[in-house]
Protein backbone atom coordinates (compact mmCIF):
# COMPACT_ATOMS: atom_id res chain seq x y z
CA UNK A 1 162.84 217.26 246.17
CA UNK A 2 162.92 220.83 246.65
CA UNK A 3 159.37 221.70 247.95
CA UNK A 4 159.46 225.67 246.20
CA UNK A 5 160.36 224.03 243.09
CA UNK A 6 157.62 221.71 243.67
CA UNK A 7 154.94 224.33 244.33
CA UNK A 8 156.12 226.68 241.71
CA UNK A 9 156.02 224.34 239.00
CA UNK A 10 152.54 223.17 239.80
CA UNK A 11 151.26 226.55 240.20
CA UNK A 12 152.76 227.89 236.81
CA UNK A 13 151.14 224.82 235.43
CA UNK A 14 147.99 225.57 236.68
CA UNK A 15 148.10 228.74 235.58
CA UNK A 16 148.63 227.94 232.46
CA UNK A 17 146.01 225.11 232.53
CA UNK A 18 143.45 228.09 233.56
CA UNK A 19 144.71 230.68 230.72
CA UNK A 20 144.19 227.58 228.09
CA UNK A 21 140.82 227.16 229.86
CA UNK A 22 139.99 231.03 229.63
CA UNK A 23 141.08 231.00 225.87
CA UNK A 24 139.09 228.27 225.35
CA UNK A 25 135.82 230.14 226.05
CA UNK A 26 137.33 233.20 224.24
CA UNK A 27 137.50 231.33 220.92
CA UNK A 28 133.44 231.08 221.53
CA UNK A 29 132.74 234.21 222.34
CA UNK A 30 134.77 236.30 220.27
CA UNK A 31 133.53 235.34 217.01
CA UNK A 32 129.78 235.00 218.80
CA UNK A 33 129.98 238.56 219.52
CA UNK A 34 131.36 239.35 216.18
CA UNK A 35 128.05 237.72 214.60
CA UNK A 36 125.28 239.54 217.16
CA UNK A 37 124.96 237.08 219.67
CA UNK A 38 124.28 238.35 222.95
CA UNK A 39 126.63 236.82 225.43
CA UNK A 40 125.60 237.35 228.75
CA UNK A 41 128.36 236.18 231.00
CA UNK A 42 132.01 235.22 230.28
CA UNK A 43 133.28 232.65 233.55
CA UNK A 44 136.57 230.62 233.97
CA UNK A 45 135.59 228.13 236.69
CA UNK A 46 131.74 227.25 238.36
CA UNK A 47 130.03 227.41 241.15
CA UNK A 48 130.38 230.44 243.45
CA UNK A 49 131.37 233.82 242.17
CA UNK A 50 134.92 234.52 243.36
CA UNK A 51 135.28 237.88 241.37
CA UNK A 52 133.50 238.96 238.38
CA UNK A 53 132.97 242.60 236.47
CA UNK A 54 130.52 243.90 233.71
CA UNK A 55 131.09 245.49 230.67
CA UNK A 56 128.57 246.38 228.62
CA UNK A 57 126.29 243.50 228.54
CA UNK A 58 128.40 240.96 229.02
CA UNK A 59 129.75 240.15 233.19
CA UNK A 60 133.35 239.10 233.46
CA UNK A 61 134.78 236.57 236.01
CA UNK A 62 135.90 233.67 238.03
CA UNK A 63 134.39 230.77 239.72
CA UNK A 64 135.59 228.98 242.38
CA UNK A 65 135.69 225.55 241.23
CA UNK A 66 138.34 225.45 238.75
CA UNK A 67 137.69 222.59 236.44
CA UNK A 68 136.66 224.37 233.24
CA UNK A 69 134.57 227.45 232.10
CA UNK A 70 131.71 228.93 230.37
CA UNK A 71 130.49 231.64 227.88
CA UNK A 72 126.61 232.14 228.05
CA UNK A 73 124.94 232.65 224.29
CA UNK A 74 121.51 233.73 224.99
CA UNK A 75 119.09 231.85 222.98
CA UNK A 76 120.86 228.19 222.37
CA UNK A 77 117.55 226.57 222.86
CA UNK A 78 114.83 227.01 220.29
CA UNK A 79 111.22 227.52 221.29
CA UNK A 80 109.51 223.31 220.96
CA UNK A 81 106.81 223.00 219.07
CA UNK A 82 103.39 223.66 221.28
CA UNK A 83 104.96 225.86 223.81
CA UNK A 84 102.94 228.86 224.30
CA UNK A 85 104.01 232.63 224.46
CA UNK A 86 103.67 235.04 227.33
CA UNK A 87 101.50 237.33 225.92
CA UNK A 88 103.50 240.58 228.13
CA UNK A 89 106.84 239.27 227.27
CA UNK A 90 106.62 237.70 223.71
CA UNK A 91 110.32 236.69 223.88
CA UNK A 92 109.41 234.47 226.92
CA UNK A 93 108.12 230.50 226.88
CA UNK A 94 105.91 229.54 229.18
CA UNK A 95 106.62 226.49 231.10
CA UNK A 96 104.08 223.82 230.17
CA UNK A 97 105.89 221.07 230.64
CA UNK A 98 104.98 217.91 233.30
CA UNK A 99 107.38 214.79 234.11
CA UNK A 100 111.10 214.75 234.86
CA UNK A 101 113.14 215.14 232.02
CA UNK A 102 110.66 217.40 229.99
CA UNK A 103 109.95 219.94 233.02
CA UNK A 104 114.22 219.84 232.86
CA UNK A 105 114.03 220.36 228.95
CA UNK A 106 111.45 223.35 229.54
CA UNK A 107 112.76 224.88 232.29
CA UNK A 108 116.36 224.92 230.56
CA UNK A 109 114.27 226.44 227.12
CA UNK A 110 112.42 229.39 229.16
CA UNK A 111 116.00 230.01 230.84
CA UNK A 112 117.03 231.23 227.45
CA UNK A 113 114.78 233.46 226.94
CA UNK A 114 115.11 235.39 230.42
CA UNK A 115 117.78 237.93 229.59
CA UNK A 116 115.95 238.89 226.02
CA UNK A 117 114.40 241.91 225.45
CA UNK A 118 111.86 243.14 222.41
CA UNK A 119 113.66 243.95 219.42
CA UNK A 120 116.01 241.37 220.56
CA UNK A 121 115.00 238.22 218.62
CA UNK A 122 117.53 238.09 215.99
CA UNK A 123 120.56 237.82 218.53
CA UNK A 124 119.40 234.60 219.68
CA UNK A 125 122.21 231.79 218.70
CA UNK A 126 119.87 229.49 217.32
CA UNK A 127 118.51 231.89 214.85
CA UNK A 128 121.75 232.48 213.20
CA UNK A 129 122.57 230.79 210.16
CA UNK A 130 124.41 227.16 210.03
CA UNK A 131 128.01 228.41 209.53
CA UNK A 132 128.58 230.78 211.85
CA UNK A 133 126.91 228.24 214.49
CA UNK A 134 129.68 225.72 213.22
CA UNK A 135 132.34 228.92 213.69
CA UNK A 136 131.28 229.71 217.03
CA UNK A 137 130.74 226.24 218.66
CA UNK A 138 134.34 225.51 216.95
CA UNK A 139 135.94 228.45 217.98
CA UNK A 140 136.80 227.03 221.61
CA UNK A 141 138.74 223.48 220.55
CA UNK A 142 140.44 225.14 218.07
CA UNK A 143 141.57 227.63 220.36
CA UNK A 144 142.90 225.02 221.99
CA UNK A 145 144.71 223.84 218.76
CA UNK A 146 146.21 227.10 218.54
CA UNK A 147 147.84 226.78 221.79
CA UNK A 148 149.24 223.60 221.40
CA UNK A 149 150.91 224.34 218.24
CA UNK A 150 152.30 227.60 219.62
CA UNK A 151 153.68 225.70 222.86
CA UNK A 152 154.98 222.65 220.73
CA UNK A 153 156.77 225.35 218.01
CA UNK A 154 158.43 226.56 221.25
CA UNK A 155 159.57 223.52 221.96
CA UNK A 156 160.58 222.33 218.97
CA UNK A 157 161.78 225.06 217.22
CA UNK A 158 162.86 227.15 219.77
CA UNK A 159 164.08 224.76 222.65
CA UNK A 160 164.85 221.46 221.09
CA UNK A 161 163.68 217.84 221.36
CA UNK A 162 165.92 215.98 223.85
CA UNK A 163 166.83 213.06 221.31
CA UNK A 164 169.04 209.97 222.03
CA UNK A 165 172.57 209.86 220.08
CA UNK A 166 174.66 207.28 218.93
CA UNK A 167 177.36 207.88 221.39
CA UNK A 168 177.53 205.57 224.73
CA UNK A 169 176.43 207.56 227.78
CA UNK A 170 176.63 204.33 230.32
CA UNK A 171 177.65 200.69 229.71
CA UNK A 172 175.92 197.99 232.00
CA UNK A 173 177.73 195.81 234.20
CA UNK A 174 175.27 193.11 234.35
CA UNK A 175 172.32 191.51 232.74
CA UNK A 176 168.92 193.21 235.04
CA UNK A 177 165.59 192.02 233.59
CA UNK A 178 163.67 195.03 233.02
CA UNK A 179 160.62 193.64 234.73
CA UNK A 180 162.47 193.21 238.60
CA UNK A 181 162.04 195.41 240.93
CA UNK A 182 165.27 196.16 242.10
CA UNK A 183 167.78 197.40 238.86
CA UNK A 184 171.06 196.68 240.69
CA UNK A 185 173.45 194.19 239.99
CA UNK A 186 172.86 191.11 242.38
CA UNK A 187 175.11 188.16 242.78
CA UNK A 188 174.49 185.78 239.97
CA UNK A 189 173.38 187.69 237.15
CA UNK A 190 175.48 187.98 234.30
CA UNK A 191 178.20 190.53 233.08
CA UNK A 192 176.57 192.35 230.48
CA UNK A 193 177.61 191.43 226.24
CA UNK A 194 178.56 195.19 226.37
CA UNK A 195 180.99 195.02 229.16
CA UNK A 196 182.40 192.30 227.91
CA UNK A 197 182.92 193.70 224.72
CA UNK A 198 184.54 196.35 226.30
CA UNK A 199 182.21 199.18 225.33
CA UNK A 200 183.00 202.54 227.75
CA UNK A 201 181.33 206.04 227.48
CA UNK A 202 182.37 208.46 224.98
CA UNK A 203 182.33 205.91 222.41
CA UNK A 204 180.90 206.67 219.25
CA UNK A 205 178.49 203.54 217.69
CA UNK A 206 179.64 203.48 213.84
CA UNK A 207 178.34 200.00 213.18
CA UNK A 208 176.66 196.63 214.27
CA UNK A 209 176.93 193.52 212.65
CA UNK A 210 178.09 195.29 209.04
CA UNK A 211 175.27 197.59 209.23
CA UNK A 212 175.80 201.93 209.26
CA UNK A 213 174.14 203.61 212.30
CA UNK A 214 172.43 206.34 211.84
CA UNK A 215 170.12 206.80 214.86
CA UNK A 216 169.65 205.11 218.66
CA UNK A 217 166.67 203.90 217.75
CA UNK A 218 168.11 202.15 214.68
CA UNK A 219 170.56 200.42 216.68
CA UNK A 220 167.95 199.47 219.23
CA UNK A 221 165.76 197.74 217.00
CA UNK A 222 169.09 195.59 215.56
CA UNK A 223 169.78 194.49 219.10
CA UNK A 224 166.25 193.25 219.68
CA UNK A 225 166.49 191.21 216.33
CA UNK A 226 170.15 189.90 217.12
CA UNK A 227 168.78 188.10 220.15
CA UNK A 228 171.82 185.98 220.84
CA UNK A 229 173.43 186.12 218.40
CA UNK A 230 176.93 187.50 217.32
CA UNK A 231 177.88 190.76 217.56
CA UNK A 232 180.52 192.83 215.60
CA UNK A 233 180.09 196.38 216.78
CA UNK A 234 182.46 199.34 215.22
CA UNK A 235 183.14 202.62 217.31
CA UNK A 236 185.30 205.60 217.13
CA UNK A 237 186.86 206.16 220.29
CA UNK A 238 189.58 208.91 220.98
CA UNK A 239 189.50 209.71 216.75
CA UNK A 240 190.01 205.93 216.23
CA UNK A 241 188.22 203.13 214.68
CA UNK A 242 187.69 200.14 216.61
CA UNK A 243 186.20 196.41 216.06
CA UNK A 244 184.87 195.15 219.17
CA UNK A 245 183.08 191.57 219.35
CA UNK A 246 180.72 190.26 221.55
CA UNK A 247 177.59 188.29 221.89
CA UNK A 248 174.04 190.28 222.13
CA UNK A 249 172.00 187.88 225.13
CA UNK A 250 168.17 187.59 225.20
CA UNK A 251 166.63 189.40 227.93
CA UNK A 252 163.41 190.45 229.40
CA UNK A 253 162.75 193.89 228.03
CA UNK A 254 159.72 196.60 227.71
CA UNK A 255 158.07 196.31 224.52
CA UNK A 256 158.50 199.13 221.89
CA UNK A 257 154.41 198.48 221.18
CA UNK A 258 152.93 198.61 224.32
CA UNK A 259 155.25 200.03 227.86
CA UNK A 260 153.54 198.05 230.11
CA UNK A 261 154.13 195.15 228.44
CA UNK A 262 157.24 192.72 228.57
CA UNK A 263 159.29 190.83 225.70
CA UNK A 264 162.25 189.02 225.50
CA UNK A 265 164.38 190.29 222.72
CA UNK A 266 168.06 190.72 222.03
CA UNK A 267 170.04 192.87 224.77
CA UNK A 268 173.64 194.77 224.89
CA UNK A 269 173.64 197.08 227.81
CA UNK A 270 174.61 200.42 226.94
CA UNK A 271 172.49 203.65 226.82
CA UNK A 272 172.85 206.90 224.69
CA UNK A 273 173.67 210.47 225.51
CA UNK A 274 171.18 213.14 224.87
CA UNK A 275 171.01 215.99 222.64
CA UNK A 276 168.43 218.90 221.90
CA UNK A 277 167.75 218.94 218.44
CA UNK A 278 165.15 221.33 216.57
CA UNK A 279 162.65 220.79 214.52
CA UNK A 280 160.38 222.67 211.38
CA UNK A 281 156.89 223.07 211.07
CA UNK A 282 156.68 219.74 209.54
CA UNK A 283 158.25 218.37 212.98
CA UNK A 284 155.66 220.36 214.52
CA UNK A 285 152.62 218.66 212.60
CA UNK A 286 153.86 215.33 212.77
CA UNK A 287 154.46 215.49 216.91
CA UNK A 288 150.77 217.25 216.92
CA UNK A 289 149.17 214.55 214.47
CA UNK A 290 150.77 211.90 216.14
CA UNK A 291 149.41 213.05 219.59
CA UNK A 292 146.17 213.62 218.31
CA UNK A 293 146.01 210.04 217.14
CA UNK A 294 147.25 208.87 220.41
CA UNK A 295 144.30 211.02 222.56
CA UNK A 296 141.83 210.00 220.33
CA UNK A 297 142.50 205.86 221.18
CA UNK A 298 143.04 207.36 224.28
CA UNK A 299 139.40 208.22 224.49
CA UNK A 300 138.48 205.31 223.24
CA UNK A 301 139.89 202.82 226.04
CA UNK A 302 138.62 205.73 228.72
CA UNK A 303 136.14 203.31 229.72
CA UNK A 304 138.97 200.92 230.51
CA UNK A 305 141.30 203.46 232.20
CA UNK A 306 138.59 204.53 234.38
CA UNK A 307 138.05 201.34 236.09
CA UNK A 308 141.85 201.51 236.94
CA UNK A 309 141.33 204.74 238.26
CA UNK A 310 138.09 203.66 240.36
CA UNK A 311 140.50 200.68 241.85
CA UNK A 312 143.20 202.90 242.29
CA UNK A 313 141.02 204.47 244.52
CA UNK A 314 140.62 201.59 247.10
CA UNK A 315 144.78 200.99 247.07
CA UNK A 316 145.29 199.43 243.86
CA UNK A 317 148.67 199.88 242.33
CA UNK A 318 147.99 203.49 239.80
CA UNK A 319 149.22 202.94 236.65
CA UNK A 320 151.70 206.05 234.70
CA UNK A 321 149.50 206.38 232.01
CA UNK A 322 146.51 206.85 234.36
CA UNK A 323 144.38 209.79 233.21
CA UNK A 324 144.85 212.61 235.48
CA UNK A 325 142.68 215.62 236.77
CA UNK A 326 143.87 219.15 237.20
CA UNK A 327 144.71 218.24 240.28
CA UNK A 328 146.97 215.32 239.32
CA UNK A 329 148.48 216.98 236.11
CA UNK A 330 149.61 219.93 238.48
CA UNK A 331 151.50 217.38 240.73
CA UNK A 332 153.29 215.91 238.01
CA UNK A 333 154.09 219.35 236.67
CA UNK A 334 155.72 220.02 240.14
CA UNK A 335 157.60 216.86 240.10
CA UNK A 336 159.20 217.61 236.75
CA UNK A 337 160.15 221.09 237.59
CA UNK A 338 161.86 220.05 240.88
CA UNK A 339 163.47 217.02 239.28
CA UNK A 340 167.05 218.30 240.34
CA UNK A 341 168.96 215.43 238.24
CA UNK A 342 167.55 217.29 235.29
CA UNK A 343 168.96 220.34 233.84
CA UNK A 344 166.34 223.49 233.46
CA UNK A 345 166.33 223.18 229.93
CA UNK A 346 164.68 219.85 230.80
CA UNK A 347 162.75 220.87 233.26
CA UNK A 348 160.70 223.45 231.14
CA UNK A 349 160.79 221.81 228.17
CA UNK A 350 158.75 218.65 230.16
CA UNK A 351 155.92 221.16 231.39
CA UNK A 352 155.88 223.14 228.07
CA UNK A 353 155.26 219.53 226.49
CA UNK A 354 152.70 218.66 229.30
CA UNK A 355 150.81 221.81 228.85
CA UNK A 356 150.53 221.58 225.21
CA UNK A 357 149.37 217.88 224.97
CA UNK A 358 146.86 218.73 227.85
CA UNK A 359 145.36 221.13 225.16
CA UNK A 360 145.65 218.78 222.37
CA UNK A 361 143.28 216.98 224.90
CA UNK A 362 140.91 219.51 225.69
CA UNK A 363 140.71 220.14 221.61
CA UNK A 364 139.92 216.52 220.98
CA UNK A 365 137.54 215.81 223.67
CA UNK A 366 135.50 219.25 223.18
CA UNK A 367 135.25 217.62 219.38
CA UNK A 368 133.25 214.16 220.51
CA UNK A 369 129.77 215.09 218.54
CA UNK A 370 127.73 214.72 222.39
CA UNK A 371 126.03 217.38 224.35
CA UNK A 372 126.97 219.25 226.64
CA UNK A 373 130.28 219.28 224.36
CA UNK A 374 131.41 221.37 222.01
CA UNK A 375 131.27 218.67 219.52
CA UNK A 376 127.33 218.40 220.05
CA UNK A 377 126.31 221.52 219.05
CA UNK A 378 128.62 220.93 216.03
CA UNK A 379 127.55 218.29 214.74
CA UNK A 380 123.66 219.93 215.52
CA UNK A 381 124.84 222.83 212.94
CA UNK A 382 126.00 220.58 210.62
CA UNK A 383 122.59 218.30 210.61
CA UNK A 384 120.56 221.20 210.38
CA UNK A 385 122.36 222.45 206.81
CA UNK A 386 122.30 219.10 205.55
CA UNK A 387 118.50 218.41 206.21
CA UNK A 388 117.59 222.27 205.22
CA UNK A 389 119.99 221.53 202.42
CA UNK A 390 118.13 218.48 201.03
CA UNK A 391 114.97 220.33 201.77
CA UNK A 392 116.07 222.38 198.87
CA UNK A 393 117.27 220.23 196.48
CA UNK A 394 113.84 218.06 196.90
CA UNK A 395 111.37 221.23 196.53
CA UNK A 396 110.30 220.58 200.03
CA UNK A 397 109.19 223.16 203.30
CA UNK A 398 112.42 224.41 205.54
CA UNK A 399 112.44 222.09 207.78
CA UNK A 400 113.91 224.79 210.23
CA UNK A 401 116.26 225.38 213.10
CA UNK A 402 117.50 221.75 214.12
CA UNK A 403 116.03 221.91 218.04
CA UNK A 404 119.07 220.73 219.95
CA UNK A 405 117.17 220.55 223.45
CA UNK A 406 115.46 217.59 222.50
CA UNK A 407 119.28 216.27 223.14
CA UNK A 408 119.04 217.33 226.52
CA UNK A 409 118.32 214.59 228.63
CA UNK A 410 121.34 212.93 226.85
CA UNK A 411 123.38 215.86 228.21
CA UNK A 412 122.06 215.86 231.47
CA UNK A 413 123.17 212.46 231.60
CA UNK A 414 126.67 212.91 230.01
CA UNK A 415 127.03 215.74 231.79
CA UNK A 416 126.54 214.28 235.61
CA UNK A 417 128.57 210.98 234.59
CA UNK A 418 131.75 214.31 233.70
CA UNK A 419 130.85 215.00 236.96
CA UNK A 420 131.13 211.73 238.62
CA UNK A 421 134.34 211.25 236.88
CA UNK A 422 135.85 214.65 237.82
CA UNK A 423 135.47 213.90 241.46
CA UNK A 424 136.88 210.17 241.22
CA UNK A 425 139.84 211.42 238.86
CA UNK A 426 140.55 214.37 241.89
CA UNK A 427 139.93 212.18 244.90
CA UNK A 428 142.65 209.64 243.19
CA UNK A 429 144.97 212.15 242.17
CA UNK A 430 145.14 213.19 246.19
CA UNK A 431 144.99 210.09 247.95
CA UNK A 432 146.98 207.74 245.02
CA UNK A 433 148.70 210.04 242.96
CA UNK A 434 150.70 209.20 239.88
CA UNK A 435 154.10 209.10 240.72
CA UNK A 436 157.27 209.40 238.27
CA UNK A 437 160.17 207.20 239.32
C-alpha cells in the first residue's frame, strides 16, 4: 500500500464528507433567510471555535470536532404556556421552571429568545407559517439528495458502472469452498467442471444448457440451479463456435440474498471480465431508490449492528458491513484509492460511489420524524397544519403554534445516546477498523 495514496484518498474523502456536511446546513439556512428568519450562526463542526467570521448578523465558521454541523434559527422554541415575560425585555422568558428536565426545557426556551431584539418578533422560526417550516427543516436532507444524485450521475453517466461480461476473465483449477479460509488449491480438492471442460480466458459464453446468455448474472443464477447436473456450454473462441461439455458440481457458495451467509448451489469455476458501462437518469433513480431502500432496513437493524460494533470493540471479529464513523469511512476511502491492483478509473469511481451513498445516508437518517433530527421538526410542521387544519374545518379556536420543546427531553435523550454511539463507532473504527481484503 502506498501510504500518500492512502492519506490522500482519505483526506479528499473527508473533505468531501465536510463540504456535504456544510451543504447540508446551507439547504437550512438559505431558504430560512429567504423567509425572515434570523440565523444567528452558520458552524460546520462543534465544540471549540477553530475559525469563524461575521457577516451581517449571521457569524461564519468551523468547529473543531468534525462530526456534523449547525445553523442557529433564533426562535425554534415557542414561549409554554404560564411562562412569564420580562417586563424590560418583552422578547425574553423568564426562567420559572424547577426539576431536571423542565429547568432543561426552560433554560433551552429563554436561550431563544437571547439574541431578539424589539421589533423583532416576527423573525422567530416558530412564528412562521407551516410550509415554509416544512421547507426549511427539509432543506438540509434534501441537500443531501442533491448531492448524491449529482455524484451518482457522475458516475454513471459520466464514468461508467464497472459491470461483469460474458467473456471468461479466469478459469479455476480446483473446486475451493467459498467459506475456507485459505482460496488456494490444496491437495485433494477437485479439478474444477470448468477446467475440465476446457474453458480458457478470452472465451466468449454464448450458451448453457440450450439457453442464450445475455448477462453474467444470468449465467450465474443457471449454474446455481444446475447443481450437478449436466452441462452443455457454447462459446466463441478465436471467431469460432464451440460445444464444450462438462458437469456443473455443488459447492459451498455465498448466497446472492444475504453475503454473509453460505449455500450450496451449483458451481463451474470461471469469472467474468469487467467493463464500464453508462447509464441514464433512469439508471440513476433506480441505483438511488435502491440504496435508499437498502439504508432505510439499514436503520432498522442499527440496533443489531451496534452490538457488533460494541463487541468489536473488545476484539471481536468486525464485520464489512459494520457501520462506520467519519473516521472509519475515511480509512476505507484511503484503502480504495491506494488499491494499486485497481486501475484509477476504479479507484475514483469507488470513493465517488462511497461519498454519494454516505449522503444518501445522511438524507435518510436526517428524515427519521425524532428530535434533535431534521425529521422531528418535520413532522412538528406537519402536525401543527393538520390540527390547525381540522381546527378549521370543525369551527373550532386555532389551536396555535405546535410547541415542539415539550419534545425535548426526548431529544436530550436521543441526542446523548448519538453521542454515545459516535464515540463507540470512532473508538472501533481506530482500534478494529474495517478492513477490505
Amino acid at each position: 500500500m502506498d501510504t500518500l495514496t492512502y492519506v490522500l484518498g482519505a483526506a479528499v474523502f473527508f473533505i468531501g464528507l465536510m463540504a456535504s456536511i456544510a451543504l447540508h446546513e446551507v439547504g437550512h439556512m438559505w431558504p430560512a433567510k429567504k423567509f425572515g428568519v434570523k440565523v444567528t450562526e452558520y458552524f460546520v463542526g462543534f465544540g471549540r471555535r477553530v475559525w469563524s467570521v461575521k457577516r451581517g448578523e449571521t457569524e461564519y465558521g468551523i468547529k473543531a470536532i468534525p462530526l456534523g454541523g449547525y445553523v442557529r434559527l433564533v426562535g425554534m422554541l415557542p414561549p409554554a404556556k404560564g411562562d412569564t415575560v420580562d417586563a424590560e425585555h418583552p422578547t425574553r422568558v423568564r426562567r420559572s421552571n424547577t426539576g431536571m428536565f423542565t429547568q432543561l426545557v426552560a433554560d433551552a426556551r429563554a436561550a431563544e429568545y437571547e439574541k431578539v431584539q424589539p421589533g423583532e418578533e416576527d423573525r422567530l422560526f416558530y412564528r412562521k407559517p407551516w410550509w415554509q417550516k416544512l421547507i426549511v427543516m427539509s432543506g438540509g436532507p434534501l441537500m443531501n439528495v442533491a448531492i448524491a444524485a449529482g455524484l451518482f450521475t457522475i458516475l454513471i453517466m459520466g464514468i461508467g458502472v464497472i459491470t461483469p461480461t460474458t467473456t471468461v476473465d479466469t478459469v479455476s483449477d480446483c473446486v475451493v469452498p467459498a467459506d475456507r479460509a485459505s482460496q488456494t488449491c490444496q491437495p485433494g480438492d477437485p479439478e474444477s467442471p470448468a477446467s475440465i471442460a476446457g474453458l480458457q480466458p478470452g472465451d466468449e459464453i454464448r450458451s448453457f444448457n440450450g439457453t442464450e446468455i445475455t448477462s453474467w448474472d444470468q449465467l450465474t443464477a443457471l449454474i446455481r440451479d444446475n447443481a450437478a447436473g449436466d452441462a452443455q456450454i457454447v462459446v466463441e473462441r478465436d471467431g469460432s463456435e464451440l460445444t464444450l461439455d462438462t458437469n456443473t458440481t455443488v459447492s459451498t457458495r455465498q448466497s446472492l440474498d444475504d453475503p454473509e451467509a453460505f449455500t450450496e448451489v451449483g458451481f463451474l469455476g470461471v469469472s467474468p471480465t469487467q467493463s464500464y458501462d453508462r447509464g441514464g437518469p433512469v439508471v440513476v433513480a433506480e441505483t438511488m431508490g435502491s440504496l435508499i431502500k437498502a439504508t432505510g432496513a439499514a436503520l432498522v437493524d442499527m440496533p443489531a449492528r451496534m452490538v457488533g460494533v460494541a463487541q468489536a470493540a473488545f476484539g471481536a471479529e468486525r464485520e464489512q458491513d459494520s457501520p462506520m464513523s467519519v473516521v472509519g469511512a475515511s480509512r476505507v476511502a484511503g484503502e480504495l484509492v491506494s488499491a494499486e491492483e485497481n486501475p484509477w478509473r476504479t479507484r475514483v469511481s469507488q470513493v465517488i460511489g462511497l461519498l454519494a451513498t454516505v449522503n444518501l445516508f445522511i438524507a435518510v437518517f436526517n428524515f427519521l420524524p425524532i428530535l434533535p433530527l431534521d425529521g422531528g421538526h418535520i413532522a412538528g410542521a406537519l402536525w401543527e397544519a393538520l390540527r390547525r387544519g381540522w381546527a378549521r374545518l370543525r369551527g373550532r379556536p386555532d389551536p396555535g403554534y405546535f410547541d415542539v420543546g415539550k419534545l425535548l427531553p426526548v431529544a436530550y435523550g436521543f441526542g446523548l445516546l448519538l453521542i454515545l454511539m459516535g464515540v463507540l463507532l470512532v473508538w472501533t473504527d481506530i482500534v478494529n477498523p474495517v478492513r477490505f481484503e
